[in-house]
C-alpha atoms as a PDB file:
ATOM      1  CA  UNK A   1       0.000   0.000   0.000  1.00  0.00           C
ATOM      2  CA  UNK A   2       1.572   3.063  -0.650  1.00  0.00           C
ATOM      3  CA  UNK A   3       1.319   6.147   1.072  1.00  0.00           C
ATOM      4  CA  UNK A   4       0.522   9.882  -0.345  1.00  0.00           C
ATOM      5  CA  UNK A   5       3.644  11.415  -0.150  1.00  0.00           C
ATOM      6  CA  UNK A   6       2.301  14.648  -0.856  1.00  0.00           C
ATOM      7  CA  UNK A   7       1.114  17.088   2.057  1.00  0.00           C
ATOM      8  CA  UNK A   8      -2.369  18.762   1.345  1.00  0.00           C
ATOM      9  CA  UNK A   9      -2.035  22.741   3.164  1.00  0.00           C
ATOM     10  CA  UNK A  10      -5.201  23.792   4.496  1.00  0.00           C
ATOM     11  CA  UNK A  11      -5.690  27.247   2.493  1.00  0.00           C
ATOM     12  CA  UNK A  12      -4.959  30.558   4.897  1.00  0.00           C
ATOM     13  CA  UNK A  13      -7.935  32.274   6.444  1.00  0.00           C
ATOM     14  CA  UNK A  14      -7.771  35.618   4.601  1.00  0.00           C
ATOM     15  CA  UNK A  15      -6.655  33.669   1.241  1.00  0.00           C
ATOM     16  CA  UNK A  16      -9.793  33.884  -1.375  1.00  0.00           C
ATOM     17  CA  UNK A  17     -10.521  32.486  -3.982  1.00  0.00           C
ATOM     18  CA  UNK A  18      -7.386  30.007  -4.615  1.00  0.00           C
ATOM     19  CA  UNK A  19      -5.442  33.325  -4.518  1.00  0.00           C
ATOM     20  CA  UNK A  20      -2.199  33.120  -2.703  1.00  0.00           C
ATOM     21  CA  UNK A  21      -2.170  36.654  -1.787  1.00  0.00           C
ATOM     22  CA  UNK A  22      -3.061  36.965   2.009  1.00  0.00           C
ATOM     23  CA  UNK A  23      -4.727  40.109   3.535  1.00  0.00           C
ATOM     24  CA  UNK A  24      -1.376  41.336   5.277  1.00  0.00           C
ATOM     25  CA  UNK A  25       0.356  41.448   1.702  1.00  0.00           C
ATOM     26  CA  UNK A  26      -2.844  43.097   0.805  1.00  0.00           C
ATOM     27  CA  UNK A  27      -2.950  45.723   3.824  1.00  0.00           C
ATOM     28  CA  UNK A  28       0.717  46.354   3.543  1.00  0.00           C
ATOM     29  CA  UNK A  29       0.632  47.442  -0.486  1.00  0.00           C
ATOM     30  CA  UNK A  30      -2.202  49.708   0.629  1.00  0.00           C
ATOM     31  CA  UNK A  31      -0.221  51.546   3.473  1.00  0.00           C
ATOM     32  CA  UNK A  32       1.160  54.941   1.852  1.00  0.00           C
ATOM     33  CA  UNK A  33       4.472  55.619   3.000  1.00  0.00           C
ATOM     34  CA  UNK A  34       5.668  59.255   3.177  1.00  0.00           C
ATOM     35  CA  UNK A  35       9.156  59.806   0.893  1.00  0.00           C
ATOM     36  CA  UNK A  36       9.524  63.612   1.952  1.00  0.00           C
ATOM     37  CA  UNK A  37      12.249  63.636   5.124  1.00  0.00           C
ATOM     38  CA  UNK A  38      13.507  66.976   6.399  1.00  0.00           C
ATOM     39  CA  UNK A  39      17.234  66.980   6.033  1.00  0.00           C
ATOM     40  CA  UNK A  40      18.270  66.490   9.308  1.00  0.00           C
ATOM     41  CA  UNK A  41      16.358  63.083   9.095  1.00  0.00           C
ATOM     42  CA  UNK A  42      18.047  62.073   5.703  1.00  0.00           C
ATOM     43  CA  UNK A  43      21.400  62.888   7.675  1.00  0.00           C
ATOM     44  CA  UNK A  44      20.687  60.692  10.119  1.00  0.00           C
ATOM     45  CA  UNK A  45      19.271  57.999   7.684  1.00  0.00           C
ATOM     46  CA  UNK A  46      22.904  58.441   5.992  1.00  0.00           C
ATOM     47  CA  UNK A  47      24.676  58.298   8.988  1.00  0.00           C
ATOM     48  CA  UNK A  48      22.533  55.336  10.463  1.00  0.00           C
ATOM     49  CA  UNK A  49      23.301  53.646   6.768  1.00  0.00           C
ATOM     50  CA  UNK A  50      27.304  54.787   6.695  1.00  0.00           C
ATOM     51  CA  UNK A  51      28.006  52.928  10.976  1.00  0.00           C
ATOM     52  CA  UNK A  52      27.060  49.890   8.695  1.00  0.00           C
ATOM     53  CA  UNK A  53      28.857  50.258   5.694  1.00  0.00           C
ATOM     54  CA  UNK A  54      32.243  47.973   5.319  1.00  0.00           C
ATOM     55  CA  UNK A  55      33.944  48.067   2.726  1.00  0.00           C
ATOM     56  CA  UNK A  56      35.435  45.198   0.689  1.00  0.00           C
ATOM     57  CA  UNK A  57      39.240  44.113   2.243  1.00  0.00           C
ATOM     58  CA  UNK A  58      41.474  42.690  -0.266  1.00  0.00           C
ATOM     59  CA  UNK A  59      44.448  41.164   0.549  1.00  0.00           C
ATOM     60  CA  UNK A  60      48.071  42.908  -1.194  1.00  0.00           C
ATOM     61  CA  UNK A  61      51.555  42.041   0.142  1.00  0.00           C
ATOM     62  CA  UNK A  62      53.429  45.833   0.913  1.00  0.00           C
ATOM     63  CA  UNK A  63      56.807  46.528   1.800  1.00  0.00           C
ATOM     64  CA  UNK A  64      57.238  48.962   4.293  1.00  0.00           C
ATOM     65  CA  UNK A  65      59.901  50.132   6.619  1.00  0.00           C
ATOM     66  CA  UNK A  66      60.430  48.487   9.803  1.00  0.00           C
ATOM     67  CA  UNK A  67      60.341  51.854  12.006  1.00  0.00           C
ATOM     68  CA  UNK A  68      56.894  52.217  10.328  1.00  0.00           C
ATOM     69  CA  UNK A  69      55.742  48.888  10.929  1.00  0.00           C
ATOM     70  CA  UNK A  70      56.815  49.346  14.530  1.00  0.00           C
ATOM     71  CA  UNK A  71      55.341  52.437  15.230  1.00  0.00           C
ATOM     72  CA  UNK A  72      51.838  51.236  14.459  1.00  0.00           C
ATOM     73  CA  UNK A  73      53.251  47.931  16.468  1.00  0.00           C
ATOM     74  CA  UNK A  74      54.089  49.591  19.307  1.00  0.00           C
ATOM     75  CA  UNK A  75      50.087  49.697  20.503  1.00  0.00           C
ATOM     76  CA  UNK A  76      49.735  46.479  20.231  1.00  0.00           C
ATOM     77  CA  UNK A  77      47.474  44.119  18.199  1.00  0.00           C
ATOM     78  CA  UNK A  78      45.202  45.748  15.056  1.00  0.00           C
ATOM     79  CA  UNK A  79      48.072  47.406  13.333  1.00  0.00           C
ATOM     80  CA  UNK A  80      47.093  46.483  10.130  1.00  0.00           C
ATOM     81  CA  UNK A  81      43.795  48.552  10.988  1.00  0.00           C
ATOM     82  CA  UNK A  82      45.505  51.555  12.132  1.00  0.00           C
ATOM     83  CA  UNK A  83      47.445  51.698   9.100  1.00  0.00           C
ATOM     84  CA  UNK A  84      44.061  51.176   6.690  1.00  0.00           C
ATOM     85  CA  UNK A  85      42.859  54.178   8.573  1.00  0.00           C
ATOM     86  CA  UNK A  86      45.860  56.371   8.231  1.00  0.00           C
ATOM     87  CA  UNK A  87      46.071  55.583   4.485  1.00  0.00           C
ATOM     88  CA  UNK A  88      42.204  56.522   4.220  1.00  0.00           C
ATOM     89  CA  UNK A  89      42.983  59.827   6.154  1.00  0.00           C
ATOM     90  CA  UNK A  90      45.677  60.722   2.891  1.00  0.00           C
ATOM     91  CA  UNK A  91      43.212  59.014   0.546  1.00  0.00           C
ATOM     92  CA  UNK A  92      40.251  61.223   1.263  1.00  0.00           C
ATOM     93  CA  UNK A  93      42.545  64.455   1.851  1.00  0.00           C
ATOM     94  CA  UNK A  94      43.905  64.208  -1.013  1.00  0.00           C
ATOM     95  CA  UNK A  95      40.029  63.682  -2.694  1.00  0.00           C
ATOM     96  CA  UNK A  96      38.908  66.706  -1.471  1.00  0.00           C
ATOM     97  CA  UNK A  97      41.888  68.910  -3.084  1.00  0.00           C
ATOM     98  CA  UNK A  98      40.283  67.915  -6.807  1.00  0.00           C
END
């Protein structure tokens, strides 16, 4: 004897007519949502956005001087960090001068 494999769904309450559409899908299309924001909201949206931006990390090999390398040594682990930031600090610098 075999056995139906196959397990029937009883339809959703606010499904109608066969439609798979439910009524939250339904009531949340209808909501209007406001797309005018003072500026000091779209800052913050920006900023909110921004604390969770990361960007990509590629590995390179670099050859740098060993006074360099210990300098950002000498506070201890995360140097690699420290020097990603100082290199952004030039990078961006030198972005606003053009």
């Amino acid at each position: 004897m075999q056995r139906d494999t196959k397990k029937r769904r009883k339809a959703h309450p606010a499904v109608k007519d066969g439609s798979k559409r439910r009524a939250g899908a339904r009531r949340r299309k209808e909501r209007t949502i406001s797309l005018m924001a003072s500026a000091s909201d779209s800052n913050e949206i920006v900023d909110r956005i921004l604390s969770y931006y990361r960007p990509l990390k590629k590995p390179v090999t670099l050859r740098l001087d060993a006074d360099v390398i210990a300098w950002f040594k000498k506070d201890g682990k995360r140097y690699q960090t420290r020097i990603n930031e100082a290199l952004r600090q030039v990078m961006e610098r030198e972005m606003k001068k053009i």
